[in-house]
Protein backbone atom coordinates (compact mmCIF):
# COMPACT_ATOMS: atom_id res chain seq x y z
CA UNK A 1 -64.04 113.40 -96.48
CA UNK A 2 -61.88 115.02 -94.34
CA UNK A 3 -64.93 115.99 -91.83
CA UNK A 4 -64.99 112.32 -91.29
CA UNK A 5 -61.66 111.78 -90.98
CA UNK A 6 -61.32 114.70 -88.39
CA UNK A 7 -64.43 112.52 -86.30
CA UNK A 8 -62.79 109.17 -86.74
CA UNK A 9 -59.52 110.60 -85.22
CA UNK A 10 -61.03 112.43 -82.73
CA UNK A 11 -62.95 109.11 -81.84
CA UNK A 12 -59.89 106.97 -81.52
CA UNK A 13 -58.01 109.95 -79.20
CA UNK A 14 -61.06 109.49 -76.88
CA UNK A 15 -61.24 106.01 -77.00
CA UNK A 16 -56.91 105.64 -76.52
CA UNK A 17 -57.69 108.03 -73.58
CA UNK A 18 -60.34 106.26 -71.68
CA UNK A 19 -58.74 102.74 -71.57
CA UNK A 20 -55.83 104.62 -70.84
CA UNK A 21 -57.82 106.27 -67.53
CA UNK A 22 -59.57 102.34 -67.07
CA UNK A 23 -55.90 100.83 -66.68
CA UNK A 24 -54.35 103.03 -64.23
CA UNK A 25 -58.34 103.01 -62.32
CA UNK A 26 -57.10 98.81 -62.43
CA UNK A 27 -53.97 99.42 -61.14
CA UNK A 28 -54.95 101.82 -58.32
CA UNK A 29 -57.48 99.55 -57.11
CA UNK A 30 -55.51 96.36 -57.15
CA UNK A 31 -54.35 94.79 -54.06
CA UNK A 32 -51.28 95.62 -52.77
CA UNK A 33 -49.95 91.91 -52.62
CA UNK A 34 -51.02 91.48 -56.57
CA UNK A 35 -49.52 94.99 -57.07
CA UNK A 36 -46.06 93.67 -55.53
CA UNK A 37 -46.20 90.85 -57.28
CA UNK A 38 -46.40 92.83 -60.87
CA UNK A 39 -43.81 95.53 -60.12
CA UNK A 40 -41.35 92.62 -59.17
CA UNK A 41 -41.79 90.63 -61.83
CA UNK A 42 -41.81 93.27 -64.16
CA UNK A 43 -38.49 95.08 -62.63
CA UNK A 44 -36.68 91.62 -61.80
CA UNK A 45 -34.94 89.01 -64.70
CA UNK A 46 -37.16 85.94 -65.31
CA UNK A 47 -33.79 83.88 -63.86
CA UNK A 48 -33.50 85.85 -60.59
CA UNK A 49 -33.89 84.94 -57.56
CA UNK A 50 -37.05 85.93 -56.35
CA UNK A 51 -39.05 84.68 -59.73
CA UNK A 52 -38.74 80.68 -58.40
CA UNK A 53 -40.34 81.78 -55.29
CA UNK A 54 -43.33 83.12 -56.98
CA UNK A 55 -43.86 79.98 -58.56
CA UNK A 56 -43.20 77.93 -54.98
CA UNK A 57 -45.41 74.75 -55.03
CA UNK A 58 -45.14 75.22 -51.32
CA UNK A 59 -48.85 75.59 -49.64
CA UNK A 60 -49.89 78.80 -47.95
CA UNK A 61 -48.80 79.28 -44.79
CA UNK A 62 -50.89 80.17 -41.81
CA UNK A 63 -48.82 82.66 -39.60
CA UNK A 64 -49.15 84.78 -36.16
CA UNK A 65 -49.50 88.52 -37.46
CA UNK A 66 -47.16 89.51 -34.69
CA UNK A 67 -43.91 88.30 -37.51
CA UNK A 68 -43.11 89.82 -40.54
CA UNK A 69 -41.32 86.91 -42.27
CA UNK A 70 -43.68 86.25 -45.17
CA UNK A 71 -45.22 88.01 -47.56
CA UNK A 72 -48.90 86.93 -49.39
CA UNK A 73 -48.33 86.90 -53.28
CA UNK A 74 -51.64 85.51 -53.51
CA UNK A 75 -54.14 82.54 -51.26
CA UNK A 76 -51.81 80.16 -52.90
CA UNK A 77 -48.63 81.34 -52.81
CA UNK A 78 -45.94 83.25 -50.24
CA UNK A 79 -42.34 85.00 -50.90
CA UNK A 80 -39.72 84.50 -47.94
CA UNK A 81 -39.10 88.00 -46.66
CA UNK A 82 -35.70 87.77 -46.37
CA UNK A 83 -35.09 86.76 -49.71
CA UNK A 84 -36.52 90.86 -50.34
CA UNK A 85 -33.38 91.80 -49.14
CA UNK A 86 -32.33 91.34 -53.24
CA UNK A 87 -35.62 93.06 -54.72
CA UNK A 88 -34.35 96.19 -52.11
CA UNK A 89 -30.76 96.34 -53.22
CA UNK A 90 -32.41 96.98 -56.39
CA UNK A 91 -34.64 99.54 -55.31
CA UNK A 92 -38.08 98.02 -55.28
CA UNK A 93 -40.20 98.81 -52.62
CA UNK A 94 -42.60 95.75 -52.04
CA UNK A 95 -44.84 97.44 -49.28
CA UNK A 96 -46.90 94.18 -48.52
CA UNK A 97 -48.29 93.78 -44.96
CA UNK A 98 -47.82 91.00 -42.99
CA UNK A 99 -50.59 87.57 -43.53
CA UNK A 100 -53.38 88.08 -39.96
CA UNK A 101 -54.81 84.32 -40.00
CA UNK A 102 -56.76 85.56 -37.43
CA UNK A 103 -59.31 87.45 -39.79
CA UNK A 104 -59.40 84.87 -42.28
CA UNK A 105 -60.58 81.39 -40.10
CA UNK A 106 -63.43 80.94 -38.05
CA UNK A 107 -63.33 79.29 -34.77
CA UNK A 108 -63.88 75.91 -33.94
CA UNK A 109 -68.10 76.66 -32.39
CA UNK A 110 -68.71 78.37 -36.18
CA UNK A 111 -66.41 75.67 -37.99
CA UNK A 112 -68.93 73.30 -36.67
CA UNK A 113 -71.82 74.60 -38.04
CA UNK A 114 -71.21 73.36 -41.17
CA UNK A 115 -67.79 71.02 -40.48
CA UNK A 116 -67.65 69.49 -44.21
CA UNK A 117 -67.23 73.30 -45.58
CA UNK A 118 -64.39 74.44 -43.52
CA UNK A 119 -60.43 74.46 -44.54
CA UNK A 120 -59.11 76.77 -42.19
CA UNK A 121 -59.33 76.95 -38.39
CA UNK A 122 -57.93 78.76 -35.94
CA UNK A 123 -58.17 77.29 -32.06
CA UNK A 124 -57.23 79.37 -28.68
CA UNK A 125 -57.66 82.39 -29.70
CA UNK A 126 -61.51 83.12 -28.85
CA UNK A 127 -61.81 80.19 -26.28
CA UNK A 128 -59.74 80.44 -22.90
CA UNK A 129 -58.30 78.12 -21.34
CA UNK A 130 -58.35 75.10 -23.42
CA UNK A 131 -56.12 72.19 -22.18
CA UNK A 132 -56.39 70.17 -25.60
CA UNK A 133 -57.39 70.36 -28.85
CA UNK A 134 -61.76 69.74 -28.73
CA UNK A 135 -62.64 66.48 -30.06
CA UNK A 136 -65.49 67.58 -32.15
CA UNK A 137 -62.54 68.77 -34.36
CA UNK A 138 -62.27 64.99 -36.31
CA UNK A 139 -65.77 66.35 -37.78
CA UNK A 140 -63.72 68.81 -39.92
CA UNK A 141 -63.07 65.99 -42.63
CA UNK A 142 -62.13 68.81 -44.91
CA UNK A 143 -59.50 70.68 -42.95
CA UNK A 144 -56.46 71.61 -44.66
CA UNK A 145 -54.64 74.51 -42.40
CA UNK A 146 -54.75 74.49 -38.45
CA UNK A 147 -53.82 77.68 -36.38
CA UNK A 148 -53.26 76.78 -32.60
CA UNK A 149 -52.58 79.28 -30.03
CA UNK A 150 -52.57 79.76 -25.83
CA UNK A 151 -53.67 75.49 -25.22
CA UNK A 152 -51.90 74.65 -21.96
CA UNK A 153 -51.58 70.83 -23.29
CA UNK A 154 -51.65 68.14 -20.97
CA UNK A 155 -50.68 65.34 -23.07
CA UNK A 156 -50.14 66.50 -26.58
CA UNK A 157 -50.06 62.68 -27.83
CA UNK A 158 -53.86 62.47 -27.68
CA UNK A 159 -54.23 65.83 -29.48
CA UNK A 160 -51.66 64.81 -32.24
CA UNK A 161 -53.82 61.50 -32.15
CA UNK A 162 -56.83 63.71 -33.38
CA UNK A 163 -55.02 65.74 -36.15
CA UNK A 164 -53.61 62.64 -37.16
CA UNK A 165 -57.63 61.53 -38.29
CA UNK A 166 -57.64 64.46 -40.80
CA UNK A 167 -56.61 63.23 -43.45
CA UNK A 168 -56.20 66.51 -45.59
CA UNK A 169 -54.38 68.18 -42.97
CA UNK A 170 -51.47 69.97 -44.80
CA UNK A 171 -50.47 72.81 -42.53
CA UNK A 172 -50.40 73.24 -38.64
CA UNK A 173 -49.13 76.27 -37.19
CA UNK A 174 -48.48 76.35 -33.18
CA UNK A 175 -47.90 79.59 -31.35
CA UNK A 176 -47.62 80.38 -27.41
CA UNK A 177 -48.80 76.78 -26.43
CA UNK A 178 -47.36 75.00 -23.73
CA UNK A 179 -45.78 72.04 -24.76
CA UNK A 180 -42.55 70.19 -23.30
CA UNK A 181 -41.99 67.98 -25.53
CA UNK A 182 -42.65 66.70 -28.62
CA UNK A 183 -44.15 62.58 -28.63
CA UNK A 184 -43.00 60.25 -30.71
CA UNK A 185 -46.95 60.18 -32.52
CA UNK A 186 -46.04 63.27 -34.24
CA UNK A 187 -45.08 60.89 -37.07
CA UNK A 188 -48.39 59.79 -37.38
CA UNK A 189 -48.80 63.48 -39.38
CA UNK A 190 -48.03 61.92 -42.49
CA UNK A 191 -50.18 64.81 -44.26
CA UNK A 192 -48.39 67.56 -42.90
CA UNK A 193 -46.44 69.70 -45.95
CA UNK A 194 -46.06 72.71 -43.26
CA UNK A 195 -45.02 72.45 -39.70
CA UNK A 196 -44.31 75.48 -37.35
CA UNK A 197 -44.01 75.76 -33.50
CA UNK A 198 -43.36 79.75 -31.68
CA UNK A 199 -42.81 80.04 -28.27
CA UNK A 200 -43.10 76.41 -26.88
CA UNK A 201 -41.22 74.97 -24.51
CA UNK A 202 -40.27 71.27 -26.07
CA UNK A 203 -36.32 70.69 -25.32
CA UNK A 204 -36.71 67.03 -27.84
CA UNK A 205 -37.57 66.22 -30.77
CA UNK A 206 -37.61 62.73 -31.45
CA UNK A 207 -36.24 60.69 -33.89
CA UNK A 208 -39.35 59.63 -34.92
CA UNK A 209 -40.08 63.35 -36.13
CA UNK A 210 -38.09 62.56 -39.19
CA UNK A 211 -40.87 59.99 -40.42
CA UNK A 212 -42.98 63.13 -41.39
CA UNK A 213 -41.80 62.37 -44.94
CA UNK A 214 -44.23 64.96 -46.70
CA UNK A 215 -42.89 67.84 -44.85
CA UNK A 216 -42.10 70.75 -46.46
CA UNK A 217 -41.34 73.45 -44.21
CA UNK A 218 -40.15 73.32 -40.76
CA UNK A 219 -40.65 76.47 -38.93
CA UNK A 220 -39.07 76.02 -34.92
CA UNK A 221 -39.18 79.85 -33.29
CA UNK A 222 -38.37 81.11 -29.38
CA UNK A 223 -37.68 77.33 -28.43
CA UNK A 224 -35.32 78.28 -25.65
CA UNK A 225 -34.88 74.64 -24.59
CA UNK A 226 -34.25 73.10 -27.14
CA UNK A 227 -30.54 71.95 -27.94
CA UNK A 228 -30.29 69.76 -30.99
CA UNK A 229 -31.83 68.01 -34.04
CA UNK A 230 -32.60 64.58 -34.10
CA UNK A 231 -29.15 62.35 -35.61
CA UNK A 232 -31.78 61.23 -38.39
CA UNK A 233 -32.95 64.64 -39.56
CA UNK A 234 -31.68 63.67 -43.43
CA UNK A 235 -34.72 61.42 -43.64
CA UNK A 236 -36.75 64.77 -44.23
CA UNK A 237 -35.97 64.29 -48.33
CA UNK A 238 -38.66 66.37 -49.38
CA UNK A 239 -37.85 69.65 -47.25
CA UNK A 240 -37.11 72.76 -49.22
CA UNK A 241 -37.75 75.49 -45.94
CA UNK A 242 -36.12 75.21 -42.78
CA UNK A 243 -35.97 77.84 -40.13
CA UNK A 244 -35.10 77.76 -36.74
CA UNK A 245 -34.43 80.86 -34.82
CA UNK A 246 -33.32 81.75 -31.17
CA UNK A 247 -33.02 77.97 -29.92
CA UNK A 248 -29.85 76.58 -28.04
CA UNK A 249 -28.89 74.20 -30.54
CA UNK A 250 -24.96 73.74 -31.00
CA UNK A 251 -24.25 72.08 -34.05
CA UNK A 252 -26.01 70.58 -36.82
CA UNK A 253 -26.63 66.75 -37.85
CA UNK A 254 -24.34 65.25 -40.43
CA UNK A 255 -27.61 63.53 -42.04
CA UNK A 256 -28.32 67.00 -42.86
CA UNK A 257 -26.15 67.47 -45.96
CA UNK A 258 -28.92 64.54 -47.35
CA UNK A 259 -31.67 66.91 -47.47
CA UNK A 260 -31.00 67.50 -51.39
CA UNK A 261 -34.00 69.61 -51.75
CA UNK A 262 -33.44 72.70 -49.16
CA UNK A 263 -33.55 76.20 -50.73
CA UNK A 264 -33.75 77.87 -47.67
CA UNK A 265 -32.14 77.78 -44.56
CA UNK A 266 -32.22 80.11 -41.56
CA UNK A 267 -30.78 79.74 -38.76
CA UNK A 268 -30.59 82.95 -36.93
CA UNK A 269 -30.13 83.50 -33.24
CA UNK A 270 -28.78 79.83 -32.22
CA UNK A 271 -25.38 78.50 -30.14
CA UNK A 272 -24.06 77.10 -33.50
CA UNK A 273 -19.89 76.73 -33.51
CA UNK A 274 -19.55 74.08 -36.49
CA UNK A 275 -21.20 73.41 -39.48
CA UNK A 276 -21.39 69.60 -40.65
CA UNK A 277 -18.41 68.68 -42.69
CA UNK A 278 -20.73 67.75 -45.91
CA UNK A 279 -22.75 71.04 -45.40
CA UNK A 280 -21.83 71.75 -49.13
CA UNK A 281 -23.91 68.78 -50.11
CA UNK A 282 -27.14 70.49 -50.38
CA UNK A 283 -26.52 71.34 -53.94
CA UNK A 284 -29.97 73.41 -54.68
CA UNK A 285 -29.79 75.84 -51.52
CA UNK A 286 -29.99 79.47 -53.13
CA UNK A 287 -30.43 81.39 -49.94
CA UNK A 288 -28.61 81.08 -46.16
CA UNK A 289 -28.61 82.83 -43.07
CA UNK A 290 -26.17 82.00 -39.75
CA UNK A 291 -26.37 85.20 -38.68
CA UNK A 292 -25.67 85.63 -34.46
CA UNK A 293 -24.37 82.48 -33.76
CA UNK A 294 -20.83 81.41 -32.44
CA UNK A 295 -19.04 79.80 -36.09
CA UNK A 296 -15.42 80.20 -35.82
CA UNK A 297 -14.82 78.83 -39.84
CA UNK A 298 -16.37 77.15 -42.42
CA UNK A 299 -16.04 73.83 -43.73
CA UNK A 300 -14.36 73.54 -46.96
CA UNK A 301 -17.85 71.97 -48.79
CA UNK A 302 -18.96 75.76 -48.34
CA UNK A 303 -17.44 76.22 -51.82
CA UNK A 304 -19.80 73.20 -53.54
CA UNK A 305 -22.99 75.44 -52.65
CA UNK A 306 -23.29 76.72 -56.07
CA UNK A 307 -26.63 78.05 -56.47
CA UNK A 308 -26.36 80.09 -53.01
CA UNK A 309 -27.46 83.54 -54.17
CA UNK A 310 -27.33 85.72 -50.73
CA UNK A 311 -25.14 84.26 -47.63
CA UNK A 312 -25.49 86.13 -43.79
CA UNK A 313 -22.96 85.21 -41.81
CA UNK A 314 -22.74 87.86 -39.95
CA UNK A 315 -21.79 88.56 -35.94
CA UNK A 316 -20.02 85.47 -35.81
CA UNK A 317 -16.22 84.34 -35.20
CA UNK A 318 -15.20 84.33 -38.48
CA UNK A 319 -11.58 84.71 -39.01
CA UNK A 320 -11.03 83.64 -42.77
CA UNK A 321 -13.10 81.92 -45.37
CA UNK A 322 -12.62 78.66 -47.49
CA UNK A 323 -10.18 79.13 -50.31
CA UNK A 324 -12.72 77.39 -53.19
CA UNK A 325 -15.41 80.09 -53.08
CA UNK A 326 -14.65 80.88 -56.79
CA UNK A 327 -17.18 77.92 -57.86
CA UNK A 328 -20.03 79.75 -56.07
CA UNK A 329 -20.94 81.05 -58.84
CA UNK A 330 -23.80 82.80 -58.52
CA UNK A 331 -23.74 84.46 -55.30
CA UNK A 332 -24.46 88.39 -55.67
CA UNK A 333 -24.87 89.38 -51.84
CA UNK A 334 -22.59 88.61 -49.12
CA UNK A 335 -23.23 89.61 -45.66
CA UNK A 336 -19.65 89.33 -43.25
CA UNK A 337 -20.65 91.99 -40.97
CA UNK A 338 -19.13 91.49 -37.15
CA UNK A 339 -16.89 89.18 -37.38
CA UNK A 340 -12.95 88.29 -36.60
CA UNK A 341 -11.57 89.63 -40.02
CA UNK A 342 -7.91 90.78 -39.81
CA UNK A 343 -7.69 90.80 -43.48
CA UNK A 344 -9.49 90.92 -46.80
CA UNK A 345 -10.22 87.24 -47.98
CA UNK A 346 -8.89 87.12 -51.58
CA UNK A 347 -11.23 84.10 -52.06
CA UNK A 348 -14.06 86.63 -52.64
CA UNK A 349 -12.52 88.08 -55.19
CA UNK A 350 -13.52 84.92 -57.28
CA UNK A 351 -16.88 85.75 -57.08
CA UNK A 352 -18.01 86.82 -60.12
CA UNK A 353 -21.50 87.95 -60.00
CA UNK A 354 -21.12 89.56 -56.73
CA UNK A 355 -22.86 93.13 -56.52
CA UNK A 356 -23.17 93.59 -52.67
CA UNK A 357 -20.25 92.83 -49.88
CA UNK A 358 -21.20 93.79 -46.42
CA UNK A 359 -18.07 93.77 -43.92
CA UNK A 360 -18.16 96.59 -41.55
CA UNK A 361 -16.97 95.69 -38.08
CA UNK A 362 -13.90 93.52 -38.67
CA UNK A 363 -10.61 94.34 -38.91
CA UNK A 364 -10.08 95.23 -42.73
CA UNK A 365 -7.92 98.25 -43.57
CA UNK A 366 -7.13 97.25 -47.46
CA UNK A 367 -9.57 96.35 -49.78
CA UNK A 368 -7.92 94.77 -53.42
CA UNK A 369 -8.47 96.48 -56.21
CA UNK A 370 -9.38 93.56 -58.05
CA UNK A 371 -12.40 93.14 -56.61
CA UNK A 372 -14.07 95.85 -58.37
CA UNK A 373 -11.86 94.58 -61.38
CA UNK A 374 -13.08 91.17 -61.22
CA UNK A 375 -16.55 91.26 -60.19
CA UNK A 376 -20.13 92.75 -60.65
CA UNK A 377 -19.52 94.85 -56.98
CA UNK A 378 -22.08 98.01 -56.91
CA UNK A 379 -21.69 98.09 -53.27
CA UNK A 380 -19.52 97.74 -50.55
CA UNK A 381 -20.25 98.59 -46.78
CA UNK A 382 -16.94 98.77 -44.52
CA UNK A 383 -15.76 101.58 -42.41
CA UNK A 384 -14.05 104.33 -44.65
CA UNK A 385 -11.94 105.68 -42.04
CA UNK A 386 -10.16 102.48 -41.84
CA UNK A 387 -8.48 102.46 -45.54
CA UNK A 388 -6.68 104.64 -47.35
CA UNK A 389 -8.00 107.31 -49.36
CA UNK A 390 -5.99 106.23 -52.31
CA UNK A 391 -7.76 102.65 -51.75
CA UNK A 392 -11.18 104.18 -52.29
CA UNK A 393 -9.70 106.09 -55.07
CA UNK A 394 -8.65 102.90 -56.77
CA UNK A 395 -11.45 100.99 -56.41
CA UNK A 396 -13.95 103.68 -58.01
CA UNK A 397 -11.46 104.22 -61.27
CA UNK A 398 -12.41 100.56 -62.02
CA UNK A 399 -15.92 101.06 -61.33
CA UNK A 400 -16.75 104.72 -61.11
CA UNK A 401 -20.35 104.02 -60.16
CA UNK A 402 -19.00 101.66 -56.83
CA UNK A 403 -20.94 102.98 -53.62
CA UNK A 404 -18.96 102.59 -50.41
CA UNK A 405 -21.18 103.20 -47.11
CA UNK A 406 -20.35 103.34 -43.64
CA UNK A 407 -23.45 103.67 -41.93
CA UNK A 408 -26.50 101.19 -42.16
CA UNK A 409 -28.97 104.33 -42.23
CA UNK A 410 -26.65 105.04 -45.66
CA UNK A 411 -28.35 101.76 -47.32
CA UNK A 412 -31.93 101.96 -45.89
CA UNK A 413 -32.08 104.73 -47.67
CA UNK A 414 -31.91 103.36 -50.87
């Protein structure tokens, strides 16, 4: 009896031990996007910010390897890279590389070989100088995701006229192509979920634009000419993404504050000095950037955005903030680096589930003590050698475990 017993445990310790050995042989040999993808959900809350992401119904993206900004969860699915910035204040690491469309469609000469079985396409980058989009490309009944690059377009009406005949077309992507503006067709893109344009030349777009009422995501990068957003832009009800980056537009649209559904916005590197009075309208927006632009204040709405989780407003004007930002109530990372700050805004102070304040390079030189009393604050960046010892002091006997950097190398670390 106990021989057997002895070979029945012995049995099980092998058996523990070699399931044990075919899990972590799993885990080693799983991709790095679906290994990303398990160590943040498993490290991250189920109501945190990066979890709705995972779950985006918005289509996968085709993208120019050459930018980092999104990260492959899987064929279906991306995560907005700057929206990362809250998996790395927590530590996690999430390693993926960026999406190369250009290993993953064919070109257009393959594509044609058998047009009904083809989704994907990429155009321009195997064939030189193309002036237009080829015709045979209405043959591609099945298309869902367009990659366009280095097409010297002569009259970008006819080729919008021949993506318009594709009836599955979701997502167009447009990089380096030389386009000066955008025609009034484009609305004929009803399809279109996913719309993104890098390095072109367009100074318009027209008002028409806003009739693309399926639209999704608006991606507008390295437009150097262009200096404003059609007056109509709130018609886009069904946009959740919008990013433009390093144009010359000034201001905003007031029809903006319609767009109900936007969760993103970013709007780095632009000439903006105002933001629309009814900015606060878009009730659902959970993350914002306005980083390197020319904003002087806020409007007072700013306070209504109350499922903003991470705010960038940094190298701006700034000289004080809105007095209601106590109902933004679940912001945790605040970014107020660079700007015109001769003193500490007590508003933040209402901000209860803040964990991160960033404010290095204004003019601060007292920091209240209760806003380590008040808040969730695990980290605050802002020159030591402008406050008083005893204010550090202070701070840290409410929350012994506060970090205080100076230097940005002091957080990468981390």
């Amino acid at each position: 009896m106990k021989k057997i017993l002895f070979i029945f445990i012995l049995l099980l310790s092998i058996s523990s031990f070699l399931i044990q050995t075919y899990s972590n042989k799993e885990t080693q040999n799983s991709s790095p996007q679906e290994f990303s993808k398990n160590r943040v959900r498993d490290s991250l809350d189920a109501n945190d910010l990066l979890l709705p992401l995972f779950e985006s119904k918005l289509p996968w993206v085709t993208h120019n390897e050459n930018y980092h900004n999104y990260m492959l969860v899987d064929k279906n699915k991306l995560l907005i890279n700057p929206l990362a910035w809250e998996a790395r204040e927590k530590g996690i690491n999430l390693n993926t590389p960026p999406i190369d469309t250009t290993k993953s469609a064919p070109s257009l000469a393959v594509a044609l070989q058998n047009p009904l079985e083809i989704e994907e396409l990429c155009i321009g980058l195997k064939e030189r100088n193309l002036t237009s989009i080829p015709d045979e490309i209405v043959e591609l009944k099945n298309l869902k995701k367009i990659f366009i690059k280095n097409i010297i377009f002569k009259d970008f009406s006819k080729d919008i006229e021949k993506l318009s005949k594709l009836s599955k077309l979701t997502s167009i992507d447009i990089v380096a192509c030389s386009i000066t503006h955008i025609p009034s067709n484009i609305s004929l893109l009803k399809s279109v979920e996913v719309l993104s344009f890098h390095h072109t030349k367009f100074s318009n777009l027209p008002e028409e634009f806003c009739d693309l009422e399926n639209l999704l995501y608006l991606n507008i990068r390295e437009a150097q000419a262009l200096t404003k957003l059609p007056q109509n832009f709130g018609k886009l009800k069904k946009l959740e993404y919008l990013e433009i980056v390093r144009t010359r537009i000034t201001s905003l649209p007031e029809s903006i504050g319609e767009c109900k559904n936007l969760l993103h916005i970013n709007l780095i590197s632009n000439n903006l000095n105002k933001l629309p009075s009814n900015f606060g309208n878009l009730e659902n927006l959970s993350y914002l950037t306005l980083a390197n632009n020319k904003l002087s204040n806020l409007p007072e709405s700013f306070g209504q955005l109350r499922r903003l989780r991470i705010v960038d407003i940094s190298n701006n004007q700034i000289t004080d903030l809105p007095k209601n930002l106590s109902s933004m109530t679940n912001l945790i990372t605040f970014w107020l680096v660079k700007n015109k700050l001769n003193k500490f805004p007590n508003s933040i102070i209402d901000l209860k589930k803040l964990s991160g304040l960033y404010i290095t390079k204004n003019n601060i030189n007292f920091i209240p003590y209760d806003l380590a009393k008040n808040t969730s604050i695990e980290q605050l960046k802002i020159e030591k050698e402008n406050l008083p010892k005893d204010n550090i002091d202070s701070l840290k006997a409410y929350k012994p475990d506060l970090q205080v950097f100076t230097h940005t190398e002091e957080l990468r670390k981390r």
